[in-house]
Protein backbone atom coordinates (compact mmCIF):
# COMPACT_ATOMS: atom_id res chain seq x y z
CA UNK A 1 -24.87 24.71 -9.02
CA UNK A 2 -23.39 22.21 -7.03
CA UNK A 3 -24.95 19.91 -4.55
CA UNK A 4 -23.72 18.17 -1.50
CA UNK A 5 -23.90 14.01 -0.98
CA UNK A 6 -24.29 12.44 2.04
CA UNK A 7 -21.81 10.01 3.02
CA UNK A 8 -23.01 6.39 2.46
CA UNK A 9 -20.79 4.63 5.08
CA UNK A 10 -18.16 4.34 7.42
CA UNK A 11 -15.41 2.10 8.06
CA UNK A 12 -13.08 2.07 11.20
CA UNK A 13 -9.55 0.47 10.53
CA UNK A 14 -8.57 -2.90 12.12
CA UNK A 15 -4.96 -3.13 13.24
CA UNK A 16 -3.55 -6.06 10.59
CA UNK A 17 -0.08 -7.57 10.47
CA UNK A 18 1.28 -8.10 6.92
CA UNK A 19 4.59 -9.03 5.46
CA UNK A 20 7.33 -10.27 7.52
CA UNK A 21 5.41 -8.58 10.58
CA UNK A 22 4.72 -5.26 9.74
CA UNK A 23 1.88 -3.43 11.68
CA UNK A 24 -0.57 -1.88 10.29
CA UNK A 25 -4.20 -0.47 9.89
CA UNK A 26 -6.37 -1.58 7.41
CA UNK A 27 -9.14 1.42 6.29
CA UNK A 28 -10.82 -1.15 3.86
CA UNK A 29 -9.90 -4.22 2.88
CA UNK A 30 -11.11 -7.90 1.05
CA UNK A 31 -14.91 -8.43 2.59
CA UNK A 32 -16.02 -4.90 1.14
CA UNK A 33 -13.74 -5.37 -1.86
CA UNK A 34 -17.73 -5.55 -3.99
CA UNK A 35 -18.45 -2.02 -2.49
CA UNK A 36 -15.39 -0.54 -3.56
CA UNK A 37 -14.82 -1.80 -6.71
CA UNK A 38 -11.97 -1.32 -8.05
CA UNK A 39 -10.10 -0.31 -4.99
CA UNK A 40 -8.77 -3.74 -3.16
CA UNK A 41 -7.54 -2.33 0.04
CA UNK A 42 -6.24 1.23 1.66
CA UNK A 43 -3.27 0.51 4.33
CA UNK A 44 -1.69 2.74 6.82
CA UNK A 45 1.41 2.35 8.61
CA UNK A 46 2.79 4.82 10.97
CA UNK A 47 5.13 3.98 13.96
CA UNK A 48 7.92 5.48 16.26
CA UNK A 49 9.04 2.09 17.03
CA UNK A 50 10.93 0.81 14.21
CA UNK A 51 10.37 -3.25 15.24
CA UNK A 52 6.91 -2.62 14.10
CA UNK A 53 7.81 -1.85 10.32
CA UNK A 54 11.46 -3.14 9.87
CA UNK A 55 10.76 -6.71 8.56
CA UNK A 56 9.16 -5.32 5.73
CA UNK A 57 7.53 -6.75 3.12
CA UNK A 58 9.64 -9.33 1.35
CA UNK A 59 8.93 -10.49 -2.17
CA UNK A 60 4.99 -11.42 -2.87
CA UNK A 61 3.00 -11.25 -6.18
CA UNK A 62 1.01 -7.86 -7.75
CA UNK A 63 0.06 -8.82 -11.33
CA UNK A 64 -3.22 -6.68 -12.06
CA UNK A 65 -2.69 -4.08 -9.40
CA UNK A 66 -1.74 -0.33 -9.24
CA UNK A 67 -0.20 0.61 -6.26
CA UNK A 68 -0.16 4.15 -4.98
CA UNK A 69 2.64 5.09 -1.75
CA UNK A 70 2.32 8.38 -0.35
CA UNK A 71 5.54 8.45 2.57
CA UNK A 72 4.55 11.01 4.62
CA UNK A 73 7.89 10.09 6.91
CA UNK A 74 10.59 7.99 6.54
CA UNK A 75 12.23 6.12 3.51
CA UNK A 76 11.32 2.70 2.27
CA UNK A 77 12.96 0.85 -0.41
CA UNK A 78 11.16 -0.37 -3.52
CA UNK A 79 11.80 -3.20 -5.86
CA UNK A 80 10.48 -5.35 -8.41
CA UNK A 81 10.90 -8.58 -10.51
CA UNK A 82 11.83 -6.80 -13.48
CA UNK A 83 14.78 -5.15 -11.21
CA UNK A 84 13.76 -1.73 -11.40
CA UNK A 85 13.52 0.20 -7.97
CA UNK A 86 14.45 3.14 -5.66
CA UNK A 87 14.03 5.01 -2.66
CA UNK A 88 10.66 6.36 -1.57
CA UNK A 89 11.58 9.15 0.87
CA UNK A 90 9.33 12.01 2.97
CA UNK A 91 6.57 13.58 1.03
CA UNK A 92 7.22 11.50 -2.13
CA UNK A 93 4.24 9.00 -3.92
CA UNK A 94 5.06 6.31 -5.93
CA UNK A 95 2.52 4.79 -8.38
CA UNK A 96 3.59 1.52 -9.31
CA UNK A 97 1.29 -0.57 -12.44
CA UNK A 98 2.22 -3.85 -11.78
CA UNK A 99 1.08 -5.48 -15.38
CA UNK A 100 1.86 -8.60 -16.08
CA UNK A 101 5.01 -8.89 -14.22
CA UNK A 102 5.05 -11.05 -10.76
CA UNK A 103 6.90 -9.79 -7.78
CA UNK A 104 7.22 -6.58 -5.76
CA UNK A 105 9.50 -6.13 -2.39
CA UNK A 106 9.04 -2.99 0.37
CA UNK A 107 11.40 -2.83 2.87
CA UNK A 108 11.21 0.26 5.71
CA UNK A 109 14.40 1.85 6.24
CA UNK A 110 15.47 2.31 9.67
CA UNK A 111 14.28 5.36 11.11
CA UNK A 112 13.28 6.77 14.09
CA UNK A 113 9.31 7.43 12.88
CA UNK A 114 7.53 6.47 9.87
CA UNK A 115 4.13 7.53 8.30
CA UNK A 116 2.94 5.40 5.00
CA UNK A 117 -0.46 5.47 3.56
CA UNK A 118 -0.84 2.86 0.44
CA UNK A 119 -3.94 2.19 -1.86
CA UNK A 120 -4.08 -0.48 -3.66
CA UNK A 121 -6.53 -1.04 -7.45
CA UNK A 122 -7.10 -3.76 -9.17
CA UNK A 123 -7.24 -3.30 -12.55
CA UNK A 124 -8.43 -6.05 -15.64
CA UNK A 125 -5.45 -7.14 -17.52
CA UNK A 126 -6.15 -7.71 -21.24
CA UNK A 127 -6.55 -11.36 -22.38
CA UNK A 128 -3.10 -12.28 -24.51
């Protein structure tokens, strides 16, 4: 038999920049980062004017986190310290475990609309 739960809360996204100037909507973010333990922070970024996305986000640091990119629309491009990367196009997800190594870059493609929804996790690295 299964049973219905009532929703426990509700939070309305704030419009954030991030990056070089990207912006976006936070869902959920660092304050309730207790509540949601282990998520860190859901982002959405969806424009049809490409100077709101363009500048990307250039190199910054991701040791302990899983990423997860869902592209709805548009292409962005991927890399990482360890010099992997691709091409994240329409309707593709990406789930990225950062581990021990430091740097990740996401740079927007030019296009003329682009829908991105990305969760973030932090996850506890073993001691070593």
């Amino acid at each position: 038999m299964s049973s219905t739960r009532r929703v426990s809360k509700v939070w309305r996204s704030i419009p954030t920049v991030e990056g070089a100037g990207v912006q976006l909507k936070r869902a959920f973010g660092y304050p309730p980062v207790p509540e949601l333990d282990p998520f860190l922070l859901l982002d959405d970024f969806h424009s049809n004017d490409e100077r709101d996305y363009i500048a990307g986000f250039p190199w910054h640091p991701h040791r302990g986190i899983e990423t997860i990119t869902y592209m709805l629309h548009g292409r962005v491009e991927h890399g990482d310290s360890l010099g992997t990367g691709g091409i994240i196009h329409s309707d593709e997800v990406q789930w990225m475990t950062a581990g021990r190594f430091g740097l990740e870059s996401v740079c927007p493609t030019a296009d003329h609309r682009i829908v991105n929804l990305r969760l973030e996790r932090i996850y506890r690295l073993e001691a070593g």
